[in-house]
Protein backbone atom coordinates (compact mmCIF):
# COMPACT_ATOMS: atom_id res chain seq x y z
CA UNK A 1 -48.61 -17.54 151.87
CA UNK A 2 -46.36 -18.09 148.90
CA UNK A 3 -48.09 -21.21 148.32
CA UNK A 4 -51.45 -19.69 148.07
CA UNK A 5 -49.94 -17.36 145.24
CA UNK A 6 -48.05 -20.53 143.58
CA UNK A 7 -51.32 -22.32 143.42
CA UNK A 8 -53.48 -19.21 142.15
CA UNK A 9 -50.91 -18.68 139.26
CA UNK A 10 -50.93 -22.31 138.38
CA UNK A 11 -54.80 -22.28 137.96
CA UNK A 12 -54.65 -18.99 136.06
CA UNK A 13 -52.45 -20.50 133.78
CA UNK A 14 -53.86 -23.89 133.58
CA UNK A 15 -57.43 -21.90 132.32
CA UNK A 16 -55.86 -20.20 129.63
CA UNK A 17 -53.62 -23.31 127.87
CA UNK A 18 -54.74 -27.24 127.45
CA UNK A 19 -51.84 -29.98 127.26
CA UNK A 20 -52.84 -32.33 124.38
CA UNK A 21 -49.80 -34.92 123.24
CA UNK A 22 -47.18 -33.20 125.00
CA UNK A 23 -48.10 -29.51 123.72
CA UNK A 24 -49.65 -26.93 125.55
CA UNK A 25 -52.47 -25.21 123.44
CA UNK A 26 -53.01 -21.85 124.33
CA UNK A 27 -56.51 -21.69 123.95
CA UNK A 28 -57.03 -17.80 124.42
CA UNK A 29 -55.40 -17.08 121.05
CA UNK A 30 -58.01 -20.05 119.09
CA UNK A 31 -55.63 -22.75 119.57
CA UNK A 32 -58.31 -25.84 119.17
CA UNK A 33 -56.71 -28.09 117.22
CA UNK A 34 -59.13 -30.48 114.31
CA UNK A 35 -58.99 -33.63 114.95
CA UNK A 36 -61.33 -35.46 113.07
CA UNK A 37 -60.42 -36.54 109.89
CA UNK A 38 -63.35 -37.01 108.02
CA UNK A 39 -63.82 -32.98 108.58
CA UNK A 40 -60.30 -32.31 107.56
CA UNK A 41 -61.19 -34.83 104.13
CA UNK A 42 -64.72 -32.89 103.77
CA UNK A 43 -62.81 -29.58 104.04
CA UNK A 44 -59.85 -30.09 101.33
CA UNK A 45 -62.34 -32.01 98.96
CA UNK A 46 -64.97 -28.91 98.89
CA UNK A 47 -61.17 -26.79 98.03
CA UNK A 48 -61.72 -28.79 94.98
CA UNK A 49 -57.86 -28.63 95.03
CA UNK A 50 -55.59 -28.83 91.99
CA UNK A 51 -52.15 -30.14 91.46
CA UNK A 52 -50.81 -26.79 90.14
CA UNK A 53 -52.69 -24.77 93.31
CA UNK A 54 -50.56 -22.58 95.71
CA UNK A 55 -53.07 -22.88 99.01
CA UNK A 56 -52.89 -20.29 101.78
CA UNK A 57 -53.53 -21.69 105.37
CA UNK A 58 -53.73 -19.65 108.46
CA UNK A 59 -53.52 -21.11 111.59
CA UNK A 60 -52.23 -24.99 110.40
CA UNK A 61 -51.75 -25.43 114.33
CA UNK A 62 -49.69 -28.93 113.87
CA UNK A 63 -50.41 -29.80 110.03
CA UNK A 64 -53.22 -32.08 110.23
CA UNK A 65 -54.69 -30.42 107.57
CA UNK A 66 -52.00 -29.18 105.59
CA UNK A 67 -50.41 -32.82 105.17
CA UNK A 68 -53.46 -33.31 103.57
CA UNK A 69 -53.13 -30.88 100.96
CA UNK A 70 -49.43 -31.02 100.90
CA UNK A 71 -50.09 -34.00 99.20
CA UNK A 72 -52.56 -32.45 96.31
CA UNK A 73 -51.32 -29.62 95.13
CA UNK A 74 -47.87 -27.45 94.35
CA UNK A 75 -47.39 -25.56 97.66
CA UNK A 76 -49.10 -24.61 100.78
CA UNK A 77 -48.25 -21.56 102.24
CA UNK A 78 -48.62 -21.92 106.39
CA UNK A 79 -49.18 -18.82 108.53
CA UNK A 80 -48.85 -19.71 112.34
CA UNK A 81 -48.25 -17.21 114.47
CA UNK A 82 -46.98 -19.50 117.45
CA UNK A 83 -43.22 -20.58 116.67
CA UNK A 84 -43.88 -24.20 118.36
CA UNK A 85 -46.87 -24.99 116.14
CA UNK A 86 -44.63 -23.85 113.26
CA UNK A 87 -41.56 -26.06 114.78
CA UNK A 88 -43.54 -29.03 115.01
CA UNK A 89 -45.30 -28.79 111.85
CA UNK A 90 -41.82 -28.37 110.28
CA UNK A 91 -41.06 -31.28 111.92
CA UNK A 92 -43.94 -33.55 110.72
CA UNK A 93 -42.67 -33.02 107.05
CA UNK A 94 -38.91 -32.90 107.90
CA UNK A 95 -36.85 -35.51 105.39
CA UNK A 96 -40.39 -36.37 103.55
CA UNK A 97 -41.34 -35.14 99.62
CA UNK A 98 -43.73 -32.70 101.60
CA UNK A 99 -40.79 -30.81 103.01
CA UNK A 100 -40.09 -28.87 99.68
CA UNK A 101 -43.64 -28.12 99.12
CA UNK A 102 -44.31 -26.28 102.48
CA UNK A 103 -43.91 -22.43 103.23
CA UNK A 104 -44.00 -21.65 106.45
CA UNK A 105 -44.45 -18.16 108.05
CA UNK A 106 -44.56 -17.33 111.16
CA UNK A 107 -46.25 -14.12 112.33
CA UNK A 108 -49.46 -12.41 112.60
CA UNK A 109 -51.14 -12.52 109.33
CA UNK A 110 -53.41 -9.54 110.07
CA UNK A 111 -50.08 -7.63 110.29
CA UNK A 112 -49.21 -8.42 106.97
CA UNK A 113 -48.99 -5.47 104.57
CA UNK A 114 -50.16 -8.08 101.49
CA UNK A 115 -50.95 -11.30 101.31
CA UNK A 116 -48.88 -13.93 99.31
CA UNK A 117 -50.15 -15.31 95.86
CA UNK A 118 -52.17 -17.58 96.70
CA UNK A 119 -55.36 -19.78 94.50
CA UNK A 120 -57.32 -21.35 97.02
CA UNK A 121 -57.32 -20.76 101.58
CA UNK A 122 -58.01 -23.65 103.60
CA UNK A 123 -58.13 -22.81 106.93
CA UNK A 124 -59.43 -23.60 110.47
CA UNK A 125 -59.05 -19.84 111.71
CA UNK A 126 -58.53 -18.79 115.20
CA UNK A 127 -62.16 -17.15 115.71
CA UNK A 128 -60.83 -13.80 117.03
CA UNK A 129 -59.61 -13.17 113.85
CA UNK A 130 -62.57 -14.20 111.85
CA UNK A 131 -64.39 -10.85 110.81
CA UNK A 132 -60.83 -9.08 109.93
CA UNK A 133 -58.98 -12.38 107.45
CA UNK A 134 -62.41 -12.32 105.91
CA UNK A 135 -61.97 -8.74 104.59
CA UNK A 136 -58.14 -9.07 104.23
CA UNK A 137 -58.88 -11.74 101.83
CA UNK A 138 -61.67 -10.92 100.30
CA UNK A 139 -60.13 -7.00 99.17
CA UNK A 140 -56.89 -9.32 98.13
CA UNK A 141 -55.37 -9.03 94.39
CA UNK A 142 -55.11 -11.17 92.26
CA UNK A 143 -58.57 -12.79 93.06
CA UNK A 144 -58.54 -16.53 94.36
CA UNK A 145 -60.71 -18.98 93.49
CA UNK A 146 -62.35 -19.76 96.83
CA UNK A 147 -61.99 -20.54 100.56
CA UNK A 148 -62.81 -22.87 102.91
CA UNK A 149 -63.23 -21.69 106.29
CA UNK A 150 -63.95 -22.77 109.63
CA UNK A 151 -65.89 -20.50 111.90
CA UNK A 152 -67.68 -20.10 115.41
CA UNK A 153 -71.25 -21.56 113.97
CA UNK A 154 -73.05 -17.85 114.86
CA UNK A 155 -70.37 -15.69 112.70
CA UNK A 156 -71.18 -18.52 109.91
CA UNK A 157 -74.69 -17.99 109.93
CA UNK A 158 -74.60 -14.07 110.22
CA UNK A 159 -72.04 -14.41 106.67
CA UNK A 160 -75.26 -16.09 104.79
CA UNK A 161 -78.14 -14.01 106.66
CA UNK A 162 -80.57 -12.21 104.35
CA UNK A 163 -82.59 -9.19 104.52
CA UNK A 164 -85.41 -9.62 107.29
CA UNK A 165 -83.76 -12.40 108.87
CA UNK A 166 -82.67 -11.45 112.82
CA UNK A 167 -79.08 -12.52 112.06
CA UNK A 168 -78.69 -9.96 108.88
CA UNK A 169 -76.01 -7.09 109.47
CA UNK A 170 -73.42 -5.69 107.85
CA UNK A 171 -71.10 -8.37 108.10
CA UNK A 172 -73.68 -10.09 105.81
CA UNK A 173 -74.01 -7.36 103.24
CA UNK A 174 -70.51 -6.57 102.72
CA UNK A 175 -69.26 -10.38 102.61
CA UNK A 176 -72.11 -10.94 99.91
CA UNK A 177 -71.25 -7.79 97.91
CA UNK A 178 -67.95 -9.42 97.55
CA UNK A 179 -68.42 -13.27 97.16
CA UNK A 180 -71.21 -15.55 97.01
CA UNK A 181 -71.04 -17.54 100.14
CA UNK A 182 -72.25 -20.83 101.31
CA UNK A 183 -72.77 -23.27 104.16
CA UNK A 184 -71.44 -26.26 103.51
CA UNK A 185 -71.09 -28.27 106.75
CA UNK A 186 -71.78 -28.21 110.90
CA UNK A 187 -68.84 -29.38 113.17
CA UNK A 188 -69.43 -30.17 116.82
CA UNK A 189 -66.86 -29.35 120.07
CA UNK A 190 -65.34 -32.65 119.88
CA UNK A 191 -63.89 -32.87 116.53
CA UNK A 192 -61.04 -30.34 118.11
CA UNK A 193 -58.56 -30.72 120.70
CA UNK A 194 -59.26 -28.89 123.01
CA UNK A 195 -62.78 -28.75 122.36
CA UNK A 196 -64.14 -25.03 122.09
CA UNK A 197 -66.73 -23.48 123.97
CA UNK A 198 -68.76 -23.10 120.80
CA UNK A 199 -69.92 -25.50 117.85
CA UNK A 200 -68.82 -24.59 114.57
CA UNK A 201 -68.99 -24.20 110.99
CA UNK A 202 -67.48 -24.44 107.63
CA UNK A 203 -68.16 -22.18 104.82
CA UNK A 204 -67.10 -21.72 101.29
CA UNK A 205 -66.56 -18.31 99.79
CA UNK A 206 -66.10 -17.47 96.33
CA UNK A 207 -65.04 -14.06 95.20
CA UNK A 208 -67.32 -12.21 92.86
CA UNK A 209 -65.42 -11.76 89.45
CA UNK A 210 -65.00 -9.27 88.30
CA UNK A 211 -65.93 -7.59 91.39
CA UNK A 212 -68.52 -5.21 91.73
CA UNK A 213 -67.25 -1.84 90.54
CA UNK A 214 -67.79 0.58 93.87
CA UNK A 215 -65.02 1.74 95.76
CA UNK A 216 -65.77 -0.51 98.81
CA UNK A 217 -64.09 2.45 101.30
CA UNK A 218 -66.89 4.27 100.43
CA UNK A 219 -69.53 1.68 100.52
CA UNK A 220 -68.62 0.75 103.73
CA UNK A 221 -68.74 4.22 104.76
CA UNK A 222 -72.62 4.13 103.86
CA UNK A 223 -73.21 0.58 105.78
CA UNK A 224 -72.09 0.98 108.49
CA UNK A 225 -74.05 4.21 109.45
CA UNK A 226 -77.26 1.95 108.27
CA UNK A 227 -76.71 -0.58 110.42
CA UNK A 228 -75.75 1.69 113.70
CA UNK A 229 -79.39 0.78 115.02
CA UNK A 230 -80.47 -1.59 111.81
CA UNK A 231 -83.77 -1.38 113.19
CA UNK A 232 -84.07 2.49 113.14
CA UNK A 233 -85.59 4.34 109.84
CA UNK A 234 -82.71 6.12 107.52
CA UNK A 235 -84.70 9.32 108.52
CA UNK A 236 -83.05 9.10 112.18
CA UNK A 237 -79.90 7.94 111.74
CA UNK A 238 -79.27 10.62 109.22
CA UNK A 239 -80.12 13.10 111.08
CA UNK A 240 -77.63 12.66 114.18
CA UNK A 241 -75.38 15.10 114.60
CA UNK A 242 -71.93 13.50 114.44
CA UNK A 243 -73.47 11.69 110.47
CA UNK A 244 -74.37 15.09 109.55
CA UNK A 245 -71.07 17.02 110.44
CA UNK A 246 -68.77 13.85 109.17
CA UNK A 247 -71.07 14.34 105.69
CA UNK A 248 -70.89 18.05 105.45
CA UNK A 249 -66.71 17.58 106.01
CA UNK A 250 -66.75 15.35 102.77
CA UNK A 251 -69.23 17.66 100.98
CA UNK A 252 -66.68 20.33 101.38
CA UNK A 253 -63.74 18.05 100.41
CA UNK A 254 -65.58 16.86 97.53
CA UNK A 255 -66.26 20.50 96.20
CA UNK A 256 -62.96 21.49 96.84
CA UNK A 257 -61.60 19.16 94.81
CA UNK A 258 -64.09 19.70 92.02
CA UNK A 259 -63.67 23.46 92.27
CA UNK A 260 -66.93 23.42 92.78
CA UNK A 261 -68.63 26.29 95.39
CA UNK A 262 -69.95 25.39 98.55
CA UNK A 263 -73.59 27.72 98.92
CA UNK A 264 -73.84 30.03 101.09
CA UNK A 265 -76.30 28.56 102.76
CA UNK A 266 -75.79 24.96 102.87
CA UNK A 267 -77.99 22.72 105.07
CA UNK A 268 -76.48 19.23 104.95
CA UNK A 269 -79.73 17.85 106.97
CA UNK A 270 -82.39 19.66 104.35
CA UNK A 271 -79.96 18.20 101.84
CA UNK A 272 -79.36 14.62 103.40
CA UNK A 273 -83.56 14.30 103.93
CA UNK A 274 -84.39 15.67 100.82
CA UNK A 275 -82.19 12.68 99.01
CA UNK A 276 -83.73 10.07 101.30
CA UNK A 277 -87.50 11.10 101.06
CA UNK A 278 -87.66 11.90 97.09
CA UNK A 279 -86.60 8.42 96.67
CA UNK A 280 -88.64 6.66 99.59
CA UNK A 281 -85.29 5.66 101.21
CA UNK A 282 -86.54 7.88 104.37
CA UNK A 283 -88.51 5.27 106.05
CA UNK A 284 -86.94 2.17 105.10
CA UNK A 285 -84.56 0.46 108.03
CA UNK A 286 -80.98 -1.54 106.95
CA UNK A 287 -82.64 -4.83 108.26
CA UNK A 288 -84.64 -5.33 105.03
CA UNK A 289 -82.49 -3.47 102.92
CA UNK A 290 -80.82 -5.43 100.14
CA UNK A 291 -77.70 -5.05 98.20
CA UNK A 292 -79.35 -3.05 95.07
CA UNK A 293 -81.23 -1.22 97.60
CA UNK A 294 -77.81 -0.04 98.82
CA UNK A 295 -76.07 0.55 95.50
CA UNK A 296 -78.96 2.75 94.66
CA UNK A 297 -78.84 4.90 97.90
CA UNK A 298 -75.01 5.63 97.77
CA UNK A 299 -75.57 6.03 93.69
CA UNK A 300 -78.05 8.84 95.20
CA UNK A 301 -75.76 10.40 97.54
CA UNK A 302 -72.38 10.44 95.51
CA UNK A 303 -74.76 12.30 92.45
CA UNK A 304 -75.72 14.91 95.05
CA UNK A 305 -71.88 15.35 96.24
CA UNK A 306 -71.89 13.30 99.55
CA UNK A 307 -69.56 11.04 100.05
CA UNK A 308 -68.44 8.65 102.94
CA UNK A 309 -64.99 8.19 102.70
């Protein structure tokens, strides 16, 4: 019997980590390690690094890529969360003119209050992470220059999706509010060790500058109540109960702040359907809705007092 139990934890932990060159990969936290170094070239030459650039990284796993760029610019700035990747990339550069150039820190970089200064990220991201680091960066100050990312190929394609297209959701209209974004390059399982379950992609984002002048809190706020049921008219979702209580909250806030007075007999749904059907916003569904379409709906609301944040 003891066997038995030996054997089932061995397989349990034998799913969850690979063994590549001596080091096991735990795979369940993204650990697939690029292999190919064409990709790795193709990645740091779209960076369109400088010598003076101070690079962010997340994730360098053993340095394969940041040896590369180690070796073009002023500093790279590693994040690894796993102290063995971090001892063996420390390692690699040990005793070599790298060595002074590389900062290494080890942690989770979503726990971060700030990021570091940084000009350009390079990064092969763990793909759990993928939808959070893009918003971490993206709401980071000073503004970068632009980042080259690796993602699971569907998250890729939803970051470029337009309206009408079955891919398009918020995730697409709050990255391209913030940067223009573009695909620049497919990568298949086998450039990685281990290879993923999924194919990949790289994409380069470049922040919008200045950026557009909307508190993005608030913006967000809006969104992501359109794109609930991004198939369902504004009518509807506006009218649910738990939208219409959360916006009559903030209507009160909002006056109360303003001394302004709240009327007696305030109906936030006559007032919420009134905004949406004098401006033909009542039967239109997030799907096909575009950026300017959505600038000019929370423009609407925030002139009337309602507010999403």
């Amino acid at each position: 019997m003891p066997k038995v139990k030996a054997e089932k934890k061995f397989r349990t932990h034998k799913e969850a980590t690979k063994q590549v060159s001596g080091i096991m990969f735990n795979t369940g936290v993204g650990q697939h390690i690029l292999k190919n170094p064409l990709i790795i070239n193709g990645m740091v030459e779209k960076a369109a690094l400088k010598a003076t650039d101070t690079v962010l990284e997340i994730g360098p796993g053993t340095g394969n890529m940041t040896v590369k760029m180690l070796e073009k610019v002023n500093k790279v700035i590693a994040c690894e969360i796993d102290p063995r990747m971090s001892a063996e990339l420390q390692k690699r550069v040990c005793g070599t003119p790298l060595q002074k150039k590389l900062h290494l820190m080890v942690g989770d970089v979503l726990k971060l209050e700030s990021l570091p200064f940084f000009n350009v990220c390079v990064a092969n991201l763990p793909y759990q992470i993928s939808s959070p680091i893009i918003f971490k960066l993206l709401l980071h100050r000073p503004l970068f220059r632009c980042a080259v990312l690796m993602f699971q190929r569907e998250f890729a394609q939803r970051l470029v999706a337009k309206p009408g297209e079955k891919l398009y959701c918020r995730l697409s209209i709050n990255t391209q509010l913030l940067a223009r974004v573009d695909l620049l390059m497919k990568v298949g399982k086998n450039n990685f060790k281990p290879p993923p379950k999924v194919e990949s992609s790289v994409v380069r984002i470049e922040p919008r500058n200045p950026p557009p002048p909307i508190n993005f809190t608030e913006w967000d706020g809006l969104v992501r109540i359109a794109f609930l049921r991004k198939n369902k008219t504004l009518s509807g979702l506006f009218r649910t109960s738990s939208v219409l209580e959360m916006l009559e909250k903030n209507y009160r806030i909002h006056c109360s702040l303003n001394n302004e007075a709240v009327p007696d007999d305030l109906c936030m749904k006559t007032k919420v359907c009134s905004i949406l059907e004098e401006n033909n916003f009542d039967s239109m569904r997030a799907r096909t809705m575009d950026i300017d379409d959505f600038l000019r709906l929370l423009h609407m609301f925030n002139a009337a007092g309602i507010h999403f944040a």
